[in-house]
PDB file of N, CA and C in Angstrom:
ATOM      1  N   UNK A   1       0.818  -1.186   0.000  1.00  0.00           N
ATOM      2  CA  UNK A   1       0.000   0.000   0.000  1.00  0.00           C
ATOM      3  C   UNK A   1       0.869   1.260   0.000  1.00  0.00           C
ATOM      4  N   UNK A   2       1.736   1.243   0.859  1.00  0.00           N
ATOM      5  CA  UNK A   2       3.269   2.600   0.956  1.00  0.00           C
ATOM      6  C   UNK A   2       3.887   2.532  -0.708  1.00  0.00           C
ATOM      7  N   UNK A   3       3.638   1.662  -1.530  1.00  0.00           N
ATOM      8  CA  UNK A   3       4.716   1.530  -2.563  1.00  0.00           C
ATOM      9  C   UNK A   3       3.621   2.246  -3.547  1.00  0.00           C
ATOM     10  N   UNK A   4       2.468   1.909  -3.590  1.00  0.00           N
ATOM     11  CA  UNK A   4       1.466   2.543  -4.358  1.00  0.00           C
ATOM     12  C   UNK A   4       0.871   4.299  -4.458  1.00  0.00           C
ATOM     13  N   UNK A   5       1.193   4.107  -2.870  1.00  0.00           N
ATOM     14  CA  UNK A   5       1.066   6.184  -2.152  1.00  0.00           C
ATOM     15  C   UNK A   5       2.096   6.844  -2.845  1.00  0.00           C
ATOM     16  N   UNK A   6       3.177   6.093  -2.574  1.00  0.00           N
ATOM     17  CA  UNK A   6       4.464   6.440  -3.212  1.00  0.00           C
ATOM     18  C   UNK A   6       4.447   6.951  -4.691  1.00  0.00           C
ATOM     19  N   UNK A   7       4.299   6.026  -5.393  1.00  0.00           N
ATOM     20  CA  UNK A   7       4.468   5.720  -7.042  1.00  0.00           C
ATOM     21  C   UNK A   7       3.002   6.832  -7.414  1.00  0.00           C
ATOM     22  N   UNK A   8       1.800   6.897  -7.021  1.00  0.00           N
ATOM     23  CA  UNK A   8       1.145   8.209  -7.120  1.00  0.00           C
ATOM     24  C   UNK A   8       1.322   9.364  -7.021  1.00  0.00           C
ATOM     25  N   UNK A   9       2.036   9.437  -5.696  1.00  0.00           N
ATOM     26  CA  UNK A   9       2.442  10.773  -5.459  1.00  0.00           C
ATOM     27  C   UNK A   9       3.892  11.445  -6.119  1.00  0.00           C
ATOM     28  N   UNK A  10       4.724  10.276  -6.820  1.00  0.00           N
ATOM     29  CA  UNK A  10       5.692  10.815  -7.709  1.00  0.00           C
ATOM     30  C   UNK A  10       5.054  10.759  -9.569  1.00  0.00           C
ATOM     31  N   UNK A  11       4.064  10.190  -9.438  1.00  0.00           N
ATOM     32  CA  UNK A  11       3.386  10.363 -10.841  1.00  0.00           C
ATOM     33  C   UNK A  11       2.615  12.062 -10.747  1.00  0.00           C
ATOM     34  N   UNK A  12       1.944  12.451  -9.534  1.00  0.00           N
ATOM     35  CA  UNK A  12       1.660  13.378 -10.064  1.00  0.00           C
ATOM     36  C   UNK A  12       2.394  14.450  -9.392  1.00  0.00           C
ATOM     37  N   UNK A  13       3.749  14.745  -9.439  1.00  0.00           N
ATOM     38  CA  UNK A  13       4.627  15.497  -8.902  1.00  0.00           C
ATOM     39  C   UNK A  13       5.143  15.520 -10.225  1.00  0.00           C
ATOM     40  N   UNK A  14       5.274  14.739 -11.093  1.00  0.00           N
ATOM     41  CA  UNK A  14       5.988  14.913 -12.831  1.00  0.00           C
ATOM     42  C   UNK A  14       4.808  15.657 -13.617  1.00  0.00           C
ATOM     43  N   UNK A  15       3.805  15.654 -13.200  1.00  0.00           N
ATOM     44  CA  UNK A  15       2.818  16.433 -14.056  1.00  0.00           C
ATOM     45  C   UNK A  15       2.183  17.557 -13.404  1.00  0.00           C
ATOM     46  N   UNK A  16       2.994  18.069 -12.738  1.00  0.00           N
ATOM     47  CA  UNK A  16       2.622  18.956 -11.789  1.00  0.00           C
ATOM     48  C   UNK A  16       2.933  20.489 -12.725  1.00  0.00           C
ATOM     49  N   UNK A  17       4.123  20.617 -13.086  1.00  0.00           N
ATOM     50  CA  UNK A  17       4.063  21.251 -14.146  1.00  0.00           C
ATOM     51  C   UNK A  17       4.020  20.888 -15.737  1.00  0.00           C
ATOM     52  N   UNK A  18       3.142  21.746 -16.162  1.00  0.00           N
ATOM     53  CA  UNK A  18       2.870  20.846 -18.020  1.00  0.00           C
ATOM     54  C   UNK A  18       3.830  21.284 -18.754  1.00  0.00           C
ATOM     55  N   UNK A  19       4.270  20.322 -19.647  1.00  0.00           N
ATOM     56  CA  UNK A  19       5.178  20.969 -20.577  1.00  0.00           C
ATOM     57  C   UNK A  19       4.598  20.311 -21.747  1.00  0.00           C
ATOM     58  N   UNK A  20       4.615  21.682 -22.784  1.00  0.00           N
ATOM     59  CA  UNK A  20       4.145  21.612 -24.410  1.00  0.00           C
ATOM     60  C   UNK A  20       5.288  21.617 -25.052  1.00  0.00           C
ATOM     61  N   UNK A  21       5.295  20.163 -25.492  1.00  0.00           N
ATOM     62  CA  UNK A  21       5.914  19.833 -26.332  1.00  0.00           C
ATOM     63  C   UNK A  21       5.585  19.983 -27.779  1.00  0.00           C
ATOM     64  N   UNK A  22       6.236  20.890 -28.832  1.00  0.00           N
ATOM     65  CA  UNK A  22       6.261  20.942 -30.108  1.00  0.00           C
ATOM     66  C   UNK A  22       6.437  19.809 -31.079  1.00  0.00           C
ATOM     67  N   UNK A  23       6.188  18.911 -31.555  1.00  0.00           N
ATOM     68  CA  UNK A  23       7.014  18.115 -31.957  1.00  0.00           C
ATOM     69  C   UNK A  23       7.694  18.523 -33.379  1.00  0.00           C
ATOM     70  N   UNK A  24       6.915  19.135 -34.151  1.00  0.00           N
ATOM     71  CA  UNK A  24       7.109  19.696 -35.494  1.00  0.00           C
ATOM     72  C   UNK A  24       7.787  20.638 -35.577  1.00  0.00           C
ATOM     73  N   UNK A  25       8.230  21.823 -34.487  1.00  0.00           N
ATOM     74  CA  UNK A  25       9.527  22.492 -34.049  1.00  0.00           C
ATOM     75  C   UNK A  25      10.399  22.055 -34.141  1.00  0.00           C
ATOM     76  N   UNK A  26      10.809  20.682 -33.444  1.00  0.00           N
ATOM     77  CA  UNK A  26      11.767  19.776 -32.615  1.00  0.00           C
ATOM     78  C   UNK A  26      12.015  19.226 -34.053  1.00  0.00           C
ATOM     79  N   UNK A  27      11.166  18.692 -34.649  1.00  0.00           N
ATOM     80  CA  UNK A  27      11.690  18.318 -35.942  1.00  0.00           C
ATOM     81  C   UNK A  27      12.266  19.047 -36.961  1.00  0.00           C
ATOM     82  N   UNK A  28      11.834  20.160 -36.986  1.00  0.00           N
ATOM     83  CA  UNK A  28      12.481  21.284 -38.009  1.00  0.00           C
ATOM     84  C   UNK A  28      13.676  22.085 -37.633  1.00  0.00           C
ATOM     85  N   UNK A  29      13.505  22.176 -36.465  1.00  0.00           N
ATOM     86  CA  UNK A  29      14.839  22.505 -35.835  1.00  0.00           C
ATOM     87  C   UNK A  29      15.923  22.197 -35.153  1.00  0.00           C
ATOM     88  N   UNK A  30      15.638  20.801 -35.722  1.00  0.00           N
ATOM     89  CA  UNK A  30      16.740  19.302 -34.808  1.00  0.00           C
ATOM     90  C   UNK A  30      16.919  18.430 -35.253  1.00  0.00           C
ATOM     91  N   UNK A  31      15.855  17.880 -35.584  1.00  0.00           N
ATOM     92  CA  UNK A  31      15.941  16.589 -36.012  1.00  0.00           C
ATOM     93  C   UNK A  31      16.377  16.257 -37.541  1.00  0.00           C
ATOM     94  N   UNK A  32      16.156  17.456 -38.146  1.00  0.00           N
ATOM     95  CA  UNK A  32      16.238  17.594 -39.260  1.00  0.00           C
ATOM     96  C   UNK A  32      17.847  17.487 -39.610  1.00  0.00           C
ATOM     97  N   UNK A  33      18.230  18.250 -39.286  1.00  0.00           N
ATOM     98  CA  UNK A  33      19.606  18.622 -39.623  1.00  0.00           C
ATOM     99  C   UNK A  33      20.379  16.974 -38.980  1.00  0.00           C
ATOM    100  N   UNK A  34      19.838  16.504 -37.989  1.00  0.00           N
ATOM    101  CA  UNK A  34      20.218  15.100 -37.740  1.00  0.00           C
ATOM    102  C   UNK A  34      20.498  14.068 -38.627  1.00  0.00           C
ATOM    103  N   UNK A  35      18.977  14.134 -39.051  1.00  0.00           N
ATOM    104  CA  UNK A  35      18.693  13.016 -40.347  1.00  0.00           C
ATOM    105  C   UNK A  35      19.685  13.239 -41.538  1.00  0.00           C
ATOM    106  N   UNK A  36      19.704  14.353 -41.999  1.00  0.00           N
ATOM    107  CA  UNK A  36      19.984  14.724 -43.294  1.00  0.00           C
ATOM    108  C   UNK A  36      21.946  14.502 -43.412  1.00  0.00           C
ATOM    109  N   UNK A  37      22.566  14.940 -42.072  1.00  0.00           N
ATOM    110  CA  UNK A  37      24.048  14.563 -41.607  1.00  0.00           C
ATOM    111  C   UNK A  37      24.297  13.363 -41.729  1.00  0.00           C
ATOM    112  N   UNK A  38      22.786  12.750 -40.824  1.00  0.00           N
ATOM    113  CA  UNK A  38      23.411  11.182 -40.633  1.00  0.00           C
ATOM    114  C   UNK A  38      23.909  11.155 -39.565  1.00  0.00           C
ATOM    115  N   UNK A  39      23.367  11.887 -38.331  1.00  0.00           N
ATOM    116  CA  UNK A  39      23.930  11.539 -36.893  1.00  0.00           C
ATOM    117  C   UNK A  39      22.629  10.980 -36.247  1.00  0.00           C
ATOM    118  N   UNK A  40      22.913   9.676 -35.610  1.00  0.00           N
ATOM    119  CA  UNK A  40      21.697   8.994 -34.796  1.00  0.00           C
ATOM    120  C   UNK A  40      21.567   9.697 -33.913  1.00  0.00           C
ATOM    121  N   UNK A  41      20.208  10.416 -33.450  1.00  0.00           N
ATOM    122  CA  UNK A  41      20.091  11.396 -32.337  1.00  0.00           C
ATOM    123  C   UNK A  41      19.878  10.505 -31.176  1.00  0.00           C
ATOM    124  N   UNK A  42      19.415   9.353 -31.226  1.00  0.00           N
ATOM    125  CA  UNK A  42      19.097   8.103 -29.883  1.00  0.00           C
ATOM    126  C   UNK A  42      20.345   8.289 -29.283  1.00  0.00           C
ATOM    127  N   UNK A  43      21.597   7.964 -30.226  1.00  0.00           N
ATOM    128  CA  UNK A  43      22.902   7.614 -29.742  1.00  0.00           C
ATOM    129  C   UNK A  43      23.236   8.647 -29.171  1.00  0.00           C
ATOM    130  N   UNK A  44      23.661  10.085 -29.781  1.00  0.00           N
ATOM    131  CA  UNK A  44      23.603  11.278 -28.905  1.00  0.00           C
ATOM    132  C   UNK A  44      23.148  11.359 -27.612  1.00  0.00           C
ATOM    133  N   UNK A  45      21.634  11.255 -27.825  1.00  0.00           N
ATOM    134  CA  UNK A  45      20.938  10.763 -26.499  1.00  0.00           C
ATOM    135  C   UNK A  45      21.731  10.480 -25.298  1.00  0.00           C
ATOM    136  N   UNK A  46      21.831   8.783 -25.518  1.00  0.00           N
ATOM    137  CA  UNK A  46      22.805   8.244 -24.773  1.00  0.00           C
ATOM    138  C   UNK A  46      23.937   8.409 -24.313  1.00  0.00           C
ATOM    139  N   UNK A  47      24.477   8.801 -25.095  1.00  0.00           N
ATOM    140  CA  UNK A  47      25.797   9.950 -24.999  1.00  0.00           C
ATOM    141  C   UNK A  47      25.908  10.724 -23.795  1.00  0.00           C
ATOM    142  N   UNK A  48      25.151  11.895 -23.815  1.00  0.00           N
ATOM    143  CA  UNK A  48      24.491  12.443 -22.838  1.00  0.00           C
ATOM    144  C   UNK A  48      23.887  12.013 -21.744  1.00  0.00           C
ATOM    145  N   UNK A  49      23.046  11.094 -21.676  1.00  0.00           N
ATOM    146  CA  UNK A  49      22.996   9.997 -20.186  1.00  0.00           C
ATOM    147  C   UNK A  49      23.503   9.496 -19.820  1.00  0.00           C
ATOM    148  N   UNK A  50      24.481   8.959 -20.510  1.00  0.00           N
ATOM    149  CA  UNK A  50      26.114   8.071 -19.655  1.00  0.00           C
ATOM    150  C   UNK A  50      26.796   9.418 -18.839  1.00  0.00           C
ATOM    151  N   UNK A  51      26.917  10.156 -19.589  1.00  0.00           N
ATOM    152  CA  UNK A  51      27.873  11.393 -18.799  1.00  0.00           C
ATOM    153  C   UNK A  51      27.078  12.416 -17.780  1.00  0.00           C
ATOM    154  N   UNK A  52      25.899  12.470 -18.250  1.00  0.00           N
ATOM    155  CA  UNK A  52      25.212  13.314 -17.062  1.00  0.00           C
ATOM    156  C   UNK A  52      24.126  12.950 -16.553  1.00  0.00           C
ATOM    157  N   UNK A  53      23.238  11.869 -16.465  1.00  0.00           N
ATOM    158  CA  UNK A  53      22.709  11.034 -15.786  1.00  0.00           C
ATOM    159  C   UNK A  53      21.337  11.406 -15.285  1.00  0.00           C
ATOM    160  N   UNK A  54      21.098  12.916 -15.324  1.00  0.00           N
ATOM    161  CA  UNK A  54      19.539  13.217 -15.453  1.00  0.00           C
ATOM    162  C   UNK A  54      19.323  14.210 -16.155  1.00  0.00           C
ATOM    163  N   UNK A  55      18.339  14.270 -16.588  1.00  0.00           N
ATOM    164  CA  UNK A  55      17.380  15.243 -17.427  1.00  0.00           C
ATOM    165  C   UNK A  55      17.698  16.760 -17.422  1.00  0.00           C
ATOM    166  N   UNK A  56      17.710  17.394 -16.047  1.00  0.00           N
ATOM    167  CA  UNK A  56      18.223  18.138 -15.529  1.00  0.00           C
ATOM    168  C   UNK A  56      19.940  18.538 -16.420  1.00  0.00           C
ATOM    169  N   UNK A  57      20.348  18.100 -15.946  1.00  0.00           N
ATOM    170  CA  UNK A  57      21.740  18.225 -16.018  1.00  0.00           C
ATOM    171  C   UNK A  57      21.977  18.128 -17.741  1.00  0.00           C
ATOM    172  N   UNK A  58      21.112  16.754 -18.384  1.00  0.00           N
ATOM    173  CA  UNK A  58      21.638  16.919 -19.749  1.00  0.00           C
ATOM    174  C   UNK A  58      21.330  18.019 -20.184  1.00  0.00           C
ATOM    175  N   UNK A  59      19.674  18.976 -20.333  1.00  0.00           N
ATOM    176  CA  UNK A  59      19.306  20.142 -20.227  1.00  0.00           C
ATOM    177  C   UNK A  59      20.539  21.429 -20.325  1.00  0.00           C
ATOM    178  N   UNK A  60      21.134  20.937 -19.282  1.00  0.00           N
ATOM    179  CA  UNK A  60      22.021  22.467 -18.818  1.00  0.00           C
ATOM    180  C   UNK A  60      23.128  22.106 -20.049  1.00  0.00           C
ATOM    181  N   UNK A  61      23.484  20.789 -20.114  1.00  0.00           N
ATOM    182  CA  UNK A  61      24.484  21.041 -20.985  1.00  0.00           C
ATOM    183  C   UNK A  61      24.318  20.734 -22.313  1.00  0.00           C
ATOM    184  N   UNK A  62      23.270  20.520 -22.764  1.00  0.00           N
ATOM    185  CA  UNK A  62      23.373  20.585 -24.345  1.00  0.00           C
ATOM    186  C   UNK A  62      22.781  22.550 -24.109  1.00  0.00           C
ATOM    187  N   UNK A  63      21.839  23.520 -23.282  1.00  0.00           N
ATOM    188  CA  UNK A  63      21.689  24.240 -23.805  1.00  0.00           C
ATOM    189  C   UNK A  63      23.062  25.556 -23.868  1.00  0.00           C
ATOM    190  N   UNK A  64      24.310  24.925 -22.962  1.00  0.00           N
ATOM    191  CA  UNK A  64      25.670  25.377 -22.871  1.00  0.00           C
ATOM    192  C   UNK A  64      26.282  24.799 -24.316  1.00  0.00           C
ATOM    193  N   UNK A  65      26.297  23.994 -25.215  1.00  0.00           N
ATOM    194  CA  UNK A  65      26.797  23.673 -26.055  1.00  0.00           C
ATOM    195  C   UNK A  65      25.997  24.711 -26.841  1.00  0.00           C
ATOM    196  N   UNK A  66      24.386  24.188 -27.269  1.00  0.00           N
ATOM    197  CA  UNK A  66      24.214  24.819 -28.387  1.00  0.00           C
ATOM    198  C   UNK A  66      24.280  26.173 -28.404  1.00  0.00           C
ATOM    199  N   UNK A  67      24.339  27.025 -27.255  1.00  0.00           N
ATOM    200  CA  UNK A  67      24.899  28.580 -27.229  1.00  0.00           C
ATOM    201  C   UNK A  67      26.360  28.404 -27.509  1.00  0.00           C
ATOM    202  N   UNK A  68      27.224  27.932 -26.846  1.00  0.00           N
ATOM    203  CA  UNK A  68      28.515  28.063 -27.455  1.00  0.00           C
ATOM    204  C   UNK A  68      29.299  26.824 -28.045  1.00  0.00           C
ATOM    205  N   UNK A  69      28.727  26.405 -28.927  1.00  0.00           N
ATOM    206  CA  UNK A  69      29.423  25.514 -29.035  1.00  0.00           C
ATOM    207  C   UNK A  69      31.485  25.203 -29.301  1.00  0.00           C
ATOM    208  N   UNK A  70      31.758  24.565 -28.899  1.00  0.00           N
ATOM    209  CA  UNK A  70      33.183  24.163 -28.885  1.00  0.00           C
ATOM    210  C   UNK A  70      33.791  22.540 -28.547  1.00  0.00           C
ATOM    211  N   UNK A  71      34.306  22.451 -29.449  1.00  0.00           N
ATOM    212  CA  UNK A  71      34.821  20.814 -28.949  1.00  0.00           C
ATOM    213  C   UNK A  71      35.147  20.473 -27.669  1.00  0.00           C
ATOM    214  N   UNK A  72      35.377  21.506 -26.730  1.00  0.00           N
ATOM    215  CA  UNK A  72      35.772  20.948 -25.306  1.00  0.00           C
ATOM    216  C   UNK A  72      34.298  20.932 -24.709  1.00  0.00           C
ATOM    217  N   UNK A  73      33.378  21.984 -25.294  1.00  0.00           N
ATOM    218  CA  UNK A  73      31.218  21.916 -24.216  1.00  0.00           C
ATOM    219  C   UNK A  73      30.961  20.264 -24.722  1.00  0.00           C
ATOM    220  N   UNK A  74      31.834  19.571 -26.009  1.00  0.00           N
ATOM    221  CA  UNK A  74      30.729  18.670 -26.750  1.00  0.00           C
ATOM    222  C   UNK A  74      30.935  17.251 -25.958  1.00  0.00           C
ATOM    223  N   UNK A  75      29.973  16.217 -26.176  1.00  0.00           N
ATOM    224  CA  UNK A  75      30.344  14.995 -25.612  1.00  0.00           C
ATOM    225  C   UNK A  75      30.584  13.848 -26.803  1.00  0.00           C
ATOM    226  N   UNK A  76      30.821  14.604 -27.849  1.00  0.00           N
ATOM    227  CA  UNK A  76      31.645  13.416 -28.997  1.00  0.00           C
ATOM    228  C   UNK A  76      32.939  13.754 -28.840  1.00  0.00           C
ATOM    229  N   UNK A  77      33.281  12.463 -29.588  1.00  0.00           N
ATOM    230  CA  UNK A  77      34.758  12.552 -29.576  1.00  0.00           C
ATOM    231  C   UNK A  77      35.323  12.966 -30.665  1.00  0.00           C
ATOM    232  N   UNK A  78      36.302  13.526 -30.696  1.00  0.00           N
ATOM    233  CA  UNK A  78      37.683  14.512 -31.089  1.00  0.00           C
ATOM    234  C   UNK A  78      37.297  13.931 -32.526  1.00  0.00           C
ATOM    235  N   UNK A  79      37.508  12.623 -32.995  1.00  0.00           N
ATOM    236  CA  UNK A  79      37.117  11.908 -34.288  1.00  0.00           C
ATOM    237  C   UNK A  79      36.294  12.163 -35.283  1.00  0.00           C
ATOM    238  N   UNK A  80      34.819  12.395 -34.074  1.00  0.00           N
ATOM    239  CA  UNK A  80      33.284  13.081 -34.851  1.00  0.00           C
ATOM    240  C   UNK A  80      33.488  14.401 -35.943  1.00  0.00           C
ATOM    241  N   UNK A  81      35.031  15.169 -35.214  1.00  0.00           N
ATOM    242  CA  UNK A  81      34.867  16.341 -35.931  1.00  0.00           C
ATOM    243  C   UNK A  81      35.554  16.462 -37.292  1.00  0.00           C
ATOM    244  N   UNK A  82      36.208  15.076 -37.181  1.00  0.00           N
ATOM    245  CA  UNK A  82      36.967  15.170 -38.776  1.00  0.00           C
ATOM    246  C   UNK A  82      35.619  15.059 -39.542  1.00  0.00           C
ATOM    247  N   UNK A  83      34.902  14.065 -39.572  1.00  0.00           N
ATOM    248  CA  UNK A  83      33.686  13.736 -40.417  1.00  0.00           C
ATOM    249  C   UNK A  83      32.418  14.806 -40.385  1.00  0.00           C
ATOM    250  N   UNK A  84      32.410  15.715 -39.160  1.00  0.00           N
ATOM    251  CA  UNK A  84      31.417  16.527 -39.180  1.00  0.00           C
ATOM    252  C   UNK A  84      31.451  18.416 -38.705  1.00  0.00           C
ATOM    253  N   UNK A  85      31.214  19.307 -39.503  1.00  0.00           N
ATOM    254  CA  UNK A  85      31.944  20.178 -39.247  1.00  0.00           C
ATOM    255  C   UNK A  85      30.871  20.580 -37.530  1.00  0.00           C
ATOM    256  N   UNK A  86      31.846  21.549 -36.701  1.00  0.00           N
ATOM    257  CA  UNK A  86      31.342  22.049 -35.807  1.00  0.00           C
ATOM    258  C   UNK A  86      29.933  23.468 -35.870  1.00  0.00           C
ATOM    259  N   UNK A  87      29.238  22.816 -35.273  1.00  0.00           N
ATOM    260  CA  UNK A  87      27.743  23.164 -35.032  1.00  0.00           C
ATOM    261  C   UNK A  87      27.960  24.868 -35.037  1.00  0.00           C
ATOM    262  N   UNK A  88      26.833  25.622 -35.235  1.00  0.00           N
ATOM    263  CA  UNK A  88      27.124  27.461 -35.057  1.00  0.00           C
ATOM    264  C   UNK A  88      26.312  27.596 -34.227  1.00  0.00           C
ATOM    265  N   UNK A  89      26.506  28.725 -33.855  1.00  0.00           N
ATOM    266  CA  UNK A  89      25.317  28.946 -32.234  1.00  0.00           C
ATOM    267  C   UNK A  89      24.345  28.665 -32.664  1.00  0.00           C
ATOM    268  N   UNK A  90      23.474  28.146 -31.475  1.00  0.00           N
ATOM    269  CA  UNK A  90      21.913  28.830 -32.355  1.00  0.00           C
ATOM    270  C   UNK A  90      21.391  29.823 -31.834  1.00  0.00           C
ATOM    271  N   UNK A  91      20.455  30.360 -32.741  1.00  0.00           N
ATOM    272  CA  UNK A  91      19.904  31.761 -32.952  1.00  0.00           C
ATOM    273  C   UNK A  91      18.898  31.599 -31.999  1.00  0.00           C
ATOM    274  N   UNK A  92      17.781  30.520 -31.464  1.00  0.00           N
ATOM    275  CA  UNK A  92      16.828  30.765 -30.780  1.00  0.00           C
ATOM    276  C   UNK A  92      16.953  31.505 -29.666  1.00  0.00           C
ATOM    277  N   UNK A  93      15.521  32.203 -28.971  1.00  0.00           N
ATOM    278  CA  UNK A  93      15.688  32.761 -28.029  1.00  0.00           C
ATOM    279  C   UNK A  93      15.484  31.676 -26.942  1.00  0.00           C
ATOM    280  N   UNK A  94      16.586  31.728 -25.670  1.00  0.00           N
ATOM    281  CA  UNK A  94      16.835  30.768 -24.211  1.00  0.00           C
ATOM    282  C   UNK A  94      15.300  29.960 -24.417  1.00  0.00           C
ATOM    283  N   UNK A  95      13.766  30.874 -24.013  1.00  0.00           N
ATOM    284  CA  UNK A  95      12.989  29.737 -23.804  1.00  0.00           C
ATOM    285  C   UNK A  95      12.809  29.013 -24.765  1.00  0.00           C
ATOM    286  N   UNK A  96      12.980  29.336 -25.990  1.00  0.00           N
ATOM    287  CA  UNK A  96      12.557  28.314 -26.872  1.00  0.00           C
ATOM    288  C   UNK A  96      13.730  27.234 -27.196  1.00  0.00           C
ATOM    289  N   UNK A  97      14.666  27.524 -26.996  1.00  0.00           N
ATOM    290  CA  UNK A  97      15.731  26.562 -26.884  1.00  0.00           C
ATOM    291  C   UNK A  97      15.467  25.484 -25.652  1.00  0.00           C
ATOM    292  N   UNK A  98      14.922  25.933 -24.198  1.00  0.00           N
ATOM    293  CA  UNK A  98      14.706  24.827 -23.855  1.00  0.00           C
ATOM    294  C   UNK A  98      13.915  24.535 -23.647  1.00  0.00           C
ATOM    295  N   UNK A  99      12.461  24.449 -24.496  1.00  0.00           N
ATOM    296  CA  UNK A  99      11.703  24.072 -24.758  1.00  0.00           C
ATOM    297  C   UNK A  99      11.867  22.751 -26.200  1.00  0.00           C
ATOM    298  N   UNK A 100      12.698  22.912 -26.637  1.00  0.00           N
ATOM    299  CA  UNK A 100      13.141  22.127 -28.084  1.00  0.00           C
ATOM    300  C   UNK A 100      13.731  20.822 -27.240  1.00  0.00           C
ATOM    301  N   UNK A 101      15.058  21.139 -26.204  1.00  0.00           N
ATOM    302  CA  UNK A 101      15.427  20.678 -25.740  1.00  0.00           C
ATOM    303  C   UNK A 101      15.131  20.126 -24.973  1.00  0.00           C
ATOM    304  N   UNK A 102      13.905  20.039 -24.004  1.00  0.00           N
ATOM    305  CA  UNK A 102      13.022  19.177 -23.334  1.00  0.00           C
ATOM    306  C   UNK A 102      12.354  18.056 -24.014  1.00  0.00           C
ATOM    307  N   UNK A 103      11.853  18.932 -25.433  1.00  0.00           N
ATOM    308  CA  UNK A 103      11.366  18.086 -26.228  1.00  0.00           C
ATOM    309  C   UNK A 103      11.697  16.749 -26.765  1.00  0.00           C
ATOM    310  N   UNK A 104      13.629  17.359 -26.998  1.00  0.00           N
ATOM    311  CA  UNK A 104      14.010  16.317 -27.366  1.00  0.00           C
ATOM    312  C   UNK A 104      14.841  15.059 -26.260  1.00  0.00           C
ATOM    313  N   UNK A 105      14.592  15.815 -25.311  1.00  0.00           N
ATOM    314  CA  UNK A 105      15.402  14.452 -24.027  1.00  0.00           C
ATOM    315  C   UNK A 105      13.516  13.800 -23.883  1.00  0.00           C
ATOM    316  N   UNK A 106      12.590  14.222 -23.859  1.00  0.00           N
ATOM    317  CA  UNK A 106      11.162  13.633 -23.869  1.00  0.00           C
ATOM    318  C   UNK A 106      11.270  12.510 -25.089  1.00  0.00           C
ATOM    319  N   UNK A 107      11.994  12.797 -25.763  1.00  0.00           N
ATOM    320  CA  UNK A 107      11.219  11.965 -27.722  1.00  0.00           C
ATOM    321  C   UNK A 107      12.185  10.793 -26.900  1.00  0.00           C
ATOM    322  N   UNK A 108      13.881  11.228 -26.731  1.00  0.00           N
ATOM    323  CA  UNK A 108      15.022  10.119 -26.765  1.00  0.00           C
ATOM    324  C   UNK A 108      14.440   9.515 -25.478  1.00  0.00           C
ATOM    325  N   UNK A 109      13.801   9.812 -24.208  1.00  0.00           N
ATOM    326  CA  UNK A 109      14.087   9.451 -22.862  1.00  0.00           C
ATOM    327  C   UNK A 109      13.833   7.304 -22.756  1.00  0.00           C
ATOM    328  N   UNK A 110      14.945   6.988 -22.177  1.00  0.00           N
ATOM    329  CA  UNK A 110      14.768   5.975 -22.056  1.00  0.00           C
ATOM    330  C   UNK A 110      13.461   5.020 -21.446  1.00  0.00           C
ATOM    331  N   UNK A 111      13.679   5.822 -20.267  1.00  0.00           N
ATOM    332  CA  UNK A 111      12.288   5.390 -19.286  1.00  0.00           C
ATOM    333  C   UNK A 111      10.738   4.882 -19.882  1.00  0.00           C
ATOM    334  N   UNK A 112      10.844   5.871 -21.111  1.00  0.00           N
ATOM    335  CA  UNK A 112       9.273   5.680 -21.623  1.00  0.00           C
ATOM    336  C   UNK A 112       9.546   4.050 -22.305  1.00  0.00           C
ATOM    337  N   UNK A 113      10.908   3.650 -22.416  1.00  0.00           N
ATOM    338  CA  UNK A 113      10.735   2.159 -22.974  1.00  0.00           C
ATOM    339  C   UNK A 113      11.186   1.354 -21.884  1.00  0.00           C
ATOM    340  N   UNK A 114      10.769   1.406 -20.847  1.00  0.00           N
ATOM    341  CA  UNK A 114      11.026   0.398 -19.325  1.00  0.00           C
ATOM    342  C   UNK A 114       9.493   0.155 -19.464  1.00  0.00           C
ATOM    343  N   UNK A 115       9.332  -1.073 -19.157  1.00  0.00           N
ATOM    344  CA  UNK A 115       8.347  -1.922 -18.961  1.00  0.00           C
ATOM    345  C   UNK A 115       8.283  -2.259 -17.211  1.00  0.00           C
ATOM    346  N   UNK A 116       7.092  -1.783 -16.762  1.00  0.00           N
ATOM    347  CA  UNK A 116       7.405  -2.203 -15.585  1.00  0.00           C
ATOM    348  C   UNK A 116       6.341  -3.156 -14.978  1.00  0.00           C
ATOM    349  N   UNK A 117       6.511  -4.501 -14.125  1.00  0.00           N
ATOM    350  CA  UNK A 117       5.760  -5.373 -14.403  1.00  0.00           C
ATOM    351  C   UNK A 117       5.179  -5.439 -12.741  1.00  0.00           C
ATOM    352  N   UNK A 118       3.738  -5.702 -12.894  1.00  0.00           N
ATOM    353  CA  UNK A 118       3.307  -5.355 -11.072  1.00  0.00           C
ATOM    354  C   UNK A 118       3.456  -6.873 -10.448  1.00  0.00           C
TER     355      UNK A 118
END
């Protein structure tokens, strides 16, 4: 019964604030340029969760990269950049940048593919 109070009261503590997700933004202004390079954005993803481990944190640092980007903000390796040239700021304004960027740790987030069995 404690495990159930529990698991409610952290379900609606995640929806406590709403977030609108764009998806057709996120695609035009991300995903796109992904596809068309040829960089797996899942893998990126992951990338980013091995090294910073929550949502939070990946947040802070992809929106520190995509303002400045530089090979030392990035979490590819030194290699990626022979094959791919380095990214230019982006132009969006802060909220809408992390709003894109929510979007897109929401599309990649692992969790939504954990199966959890009662």
């Amino acid at each position: 019964m404690e495990k159930l109070i529990i698991i409610l009261l952290l379900a609606f503590s995640l929806h406590a604030v709403p977030l609108e997700i764009d998806t057709s933004a996120l695609q035009h202004d991300c995903l796109a340029c992904h596809q068309e390079q040829q960089i797996p954005s899942e893998l990126v993803y992951k990338r980013y969760l091995l090294k910073y481990s929550t949502a939070a944190r990946i947040e802070k640092a992809m929106f520190h990269y995509l303002k400045h980007p530089r090979q030392e903000h990035s979490i590819m390796p030194s290699q990626f950049f022979l094959k791919f040239p380095m990214k230019t700021p982006i132009l969006l304004d802060d909220t809408t940048l992390h709003n894109r960027i929510r979007a897109y740790i929401d599309r990649f987030d692992l969790k939504k593919k954990l199966i959890l069995e009662q």
